[in-house]
C-alpha atoms as a PDB file:
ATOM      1  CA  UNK A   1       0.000   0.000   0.000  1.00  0.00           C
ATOM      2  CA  UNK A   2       2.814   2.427   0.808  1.00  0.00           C
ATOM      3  CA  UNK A   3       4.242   2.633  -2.971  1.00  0.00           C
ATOM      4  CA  UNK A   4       0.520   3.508  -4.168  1.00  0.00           C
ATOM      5  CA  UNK A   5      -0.519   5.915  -1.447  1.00  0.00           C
ATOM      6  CA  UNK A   6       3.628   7.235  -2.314  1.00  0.00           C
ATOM      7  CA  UNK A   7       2.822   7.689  -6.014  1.00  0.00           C
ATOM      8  CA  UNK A   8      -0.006   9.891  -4.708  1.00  0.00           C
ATOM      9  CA  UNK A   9       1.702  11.734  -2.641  1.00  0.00           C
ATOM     10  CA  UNK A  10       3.911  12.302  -5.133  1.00  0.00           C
ATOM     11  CA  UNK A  11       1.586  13.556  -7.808  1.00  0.00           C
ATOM     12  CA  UNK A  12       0.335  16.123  -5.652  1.00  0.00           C
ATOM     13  CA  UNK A  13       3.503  17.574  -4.571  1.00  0.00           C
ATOM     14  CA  UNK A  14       4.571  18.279  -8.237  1.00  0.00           C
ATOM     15  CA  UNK A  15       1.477  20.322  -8.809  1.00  0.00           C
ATOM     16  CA  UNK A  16       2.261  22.657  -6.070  1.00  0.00           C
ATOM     17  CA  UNK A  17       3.647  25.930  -7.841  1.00  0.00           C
ATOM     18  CA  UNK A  18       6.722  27.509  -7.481  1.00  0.00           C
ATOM     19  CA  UNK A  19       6.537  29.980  -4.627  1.00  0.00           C
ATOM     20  CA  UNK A  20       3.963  28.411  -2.863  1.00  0.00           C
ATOM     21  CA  UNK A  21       4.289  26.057   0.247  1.00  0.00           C
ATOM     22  CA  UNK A  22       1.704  22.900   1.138  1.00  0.00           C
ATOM     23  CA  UNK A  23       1.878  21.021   4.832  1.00  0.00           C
ATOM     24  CA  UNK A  24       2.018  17.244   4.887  1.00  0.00           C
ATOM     25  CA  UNK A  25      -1.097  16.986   6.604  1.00  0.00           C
ATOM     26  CA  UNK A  26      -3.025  19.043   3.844  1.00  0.00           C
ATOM     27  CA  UNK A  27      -1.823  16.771   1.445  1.00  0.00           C
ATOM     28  CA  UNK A  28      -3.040  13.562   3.338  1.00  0.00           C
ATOM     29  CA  UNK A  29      -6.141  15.690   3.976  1.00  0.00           C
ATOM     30  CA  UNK A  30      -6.480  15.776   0.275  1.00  0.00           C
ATOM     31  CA  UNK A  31      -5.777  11.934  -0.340  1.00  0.00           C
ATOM     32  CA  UNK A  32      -8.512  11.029   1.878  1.00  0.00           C
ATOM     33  CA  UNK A  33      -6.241  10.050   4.817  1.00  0.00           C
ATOM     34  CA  UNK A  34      -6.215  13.005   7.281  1.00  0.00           C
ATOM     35  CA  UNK A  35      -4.308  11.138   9.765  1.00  0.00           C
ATOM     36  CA  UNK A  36      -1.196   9.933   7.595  1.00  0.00           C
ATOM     37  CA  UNK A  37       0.757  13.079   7.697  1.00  0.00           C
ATOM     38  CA  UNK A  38       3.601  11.478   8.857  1.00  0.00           C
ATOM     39  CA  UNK A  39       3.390   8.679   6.445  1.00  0.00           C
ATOM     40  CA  UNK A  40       3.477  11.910   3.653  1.00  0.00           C
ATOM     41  CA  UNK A  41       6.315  13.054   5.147  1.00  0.00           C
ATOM     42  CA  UNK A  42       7.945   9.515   4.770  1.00  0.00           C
ATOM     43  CA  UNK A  43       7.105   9.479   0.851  1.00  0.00           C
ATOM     44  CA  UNK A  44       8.776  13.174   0.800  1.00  0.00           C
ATOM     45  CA  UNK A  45      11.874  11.500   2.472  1.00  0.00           C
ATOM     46  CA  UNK A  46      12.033   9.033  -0.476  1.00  0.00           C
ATOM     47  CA  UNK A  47      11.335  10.856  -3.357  1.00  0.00           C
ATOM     48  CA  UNK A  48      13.809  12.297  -6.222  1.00  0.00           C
ATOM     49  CA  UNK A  49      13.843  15.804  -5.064  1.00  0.00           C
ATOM     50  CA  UNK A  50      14.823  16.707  -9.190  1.00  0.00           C
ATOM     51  CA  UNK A  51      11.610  15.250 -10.020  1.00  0.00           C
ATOM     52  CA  UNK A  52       9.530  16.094  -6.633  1.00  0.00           C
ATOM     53  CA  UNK A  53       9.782  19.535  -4.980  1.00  0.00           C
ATOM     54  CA  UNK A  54      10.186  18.413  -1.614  1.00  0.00           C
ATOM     55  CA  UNK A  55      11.288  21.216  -0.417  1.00  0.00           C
ATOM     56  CA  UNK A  56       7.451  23.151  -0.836  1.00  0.00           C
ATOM     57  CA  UNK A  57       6.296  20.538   1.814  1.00  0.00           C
ATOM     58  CA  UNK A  58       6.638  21.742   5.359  1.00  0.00           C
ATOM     59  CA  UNK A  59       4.969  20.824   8.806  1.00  0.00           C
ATOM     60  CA  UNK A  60       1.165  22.731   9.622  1.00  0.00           C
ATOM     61  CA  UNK A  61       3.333  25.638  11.116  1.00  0.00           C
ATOM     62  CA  UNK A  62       5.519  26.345   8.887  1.00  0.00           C
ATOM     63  CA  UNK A  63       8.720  24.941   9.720  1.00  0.00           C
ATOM     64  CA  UNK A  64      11.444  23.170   7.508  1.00  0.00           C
ATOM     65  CA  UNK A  65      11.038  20.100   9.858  1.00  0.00           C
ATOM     66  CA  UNK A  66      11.883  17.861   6.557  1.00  0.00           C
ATOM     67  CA  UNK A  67      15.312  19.995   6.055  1.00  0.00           C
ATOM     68  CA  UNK A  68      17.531  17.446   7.122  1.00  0.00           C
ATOM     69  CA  UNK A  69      16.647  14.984   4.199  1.00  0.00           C
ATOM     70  CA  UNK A  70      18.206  17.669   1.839  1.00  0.00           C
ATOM     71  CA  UNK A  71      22.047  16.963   0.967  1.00  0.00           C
ATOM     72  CA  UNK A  72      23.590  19.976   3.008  1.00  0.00           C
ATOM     73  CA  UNK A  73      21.180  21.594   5.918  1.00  0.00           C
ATOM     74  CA  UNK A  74      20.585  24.758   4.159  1.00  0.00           C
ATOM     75  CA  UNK A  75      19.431  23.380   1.023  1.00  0.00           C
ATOM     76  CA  UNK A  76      15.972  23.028   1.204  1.00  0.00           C
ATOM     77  CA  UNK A  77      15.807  26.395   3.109  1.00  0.00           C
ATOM     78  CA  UNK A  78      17.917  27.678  -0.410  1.00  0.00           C
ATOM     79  CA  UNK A  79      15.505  26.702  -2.301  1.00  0.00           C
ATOM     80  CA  UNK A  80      12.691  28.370  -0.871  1.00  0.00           C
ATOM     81  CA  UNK A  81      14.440  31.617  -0.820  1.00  0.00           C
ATOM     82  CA  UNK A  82      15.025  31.108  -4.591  1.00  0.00           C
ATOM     83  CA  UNK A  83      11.276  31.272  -5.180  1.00  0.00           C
ATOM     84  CA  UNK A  84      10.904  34.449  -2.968  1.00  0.00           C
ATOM     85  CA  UNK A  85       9.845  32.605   0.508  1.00  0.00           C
ATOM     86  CA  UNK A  86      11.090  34.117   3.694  1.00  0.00           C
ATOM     87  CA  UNK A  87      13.148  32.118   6.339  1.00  0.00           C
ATOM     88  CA  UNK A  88      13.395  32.958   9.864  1.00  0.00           C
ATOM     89  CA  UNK A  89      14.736  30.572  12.343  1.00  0.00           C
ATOM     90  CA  UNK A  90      13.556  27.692  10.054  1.00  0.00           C
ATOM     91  CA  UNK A  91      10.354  29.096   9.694  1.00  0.00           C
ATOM     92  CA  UNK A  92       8.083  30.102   6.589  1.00  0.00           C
ATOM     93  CA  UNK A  93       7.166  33.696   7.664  1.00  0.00           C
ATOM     94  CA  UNK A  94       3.703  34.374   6.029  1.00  0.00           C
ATOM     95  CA  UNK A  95       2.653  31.147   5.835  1.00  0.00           C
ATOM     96  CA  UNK A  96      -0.487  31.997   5.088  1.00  0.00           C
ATOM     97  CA  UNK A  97       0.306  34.061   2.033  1.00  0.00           C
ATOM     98  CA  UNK A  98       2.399  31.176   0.856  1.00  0.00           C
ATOM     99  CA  UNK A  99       0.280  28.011   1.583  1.00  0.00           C
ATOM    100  CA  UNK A 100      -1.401  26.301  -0.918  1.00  0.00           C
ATOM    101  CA  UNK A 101      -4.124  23.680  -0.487  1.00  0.00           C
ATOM    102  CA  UNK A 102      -4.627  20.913  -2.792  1.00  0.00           C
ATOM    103  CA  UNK A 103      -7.767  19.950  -1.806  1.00  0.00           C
ATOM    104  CA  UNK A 104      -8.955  23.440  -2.918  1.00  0.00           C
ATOM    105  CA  UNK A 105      -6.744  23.933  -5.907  1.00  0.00           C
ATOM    106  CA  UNK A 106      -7.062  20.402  -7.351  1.00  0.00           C
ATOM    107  CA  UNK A 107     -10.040  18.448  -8.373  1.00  0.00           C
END
């Protein structure tokens, strides 16, 4: 079950657009398995981050609690700066402005 509900995870994470941010709950949300956010996070651990931006996927508050999978520690906060997001103390600040929900912008 873990491969499918992976390639799911997956699929939704490459829709989310540059600049934007999703948790790993609101992803499992989406998938129909509101408890599984850690199970989301797992899949993000295993993806290829060239094919999967990882890095957009970040804990209900904002942090970069998924940094450490990255190849450096900086890296995934890198990339988020690249795309105009603002790190503080390993924190998204405006999350809000940034977040992006797949259950409301995918069908």
């Amino acid at each position: 079950m873990s491969g499918y509900f992976f390639q799911r995870v997956f699929a939704v994470a490459e829709q989310i657009p540059e600049g934007r941010v999703t948790s790993y709950g609101a992803i499992a949300k989406h998938l129909g398995s509101a408890r599984s956010a850690r199970m989301v996070g797992w899949a993000m651990n295993k993806c290829d981050t060239r094919k999967v931006p990882a890095h957009r996927v970040v804990n209900c508050k904002g942090l970069l609690t998924g940094k450490f999978h990255f190849d450096g520690t900086n890296l995934m906060q890198k990339l988020l700066e690249n795309e105009g997001i603002v790190i503080v103390d390993n924190k998204i600040q405006d999350f809000q402005k940034h977040f992006w929900d797949p259950a409301k912008e995918l069908i």
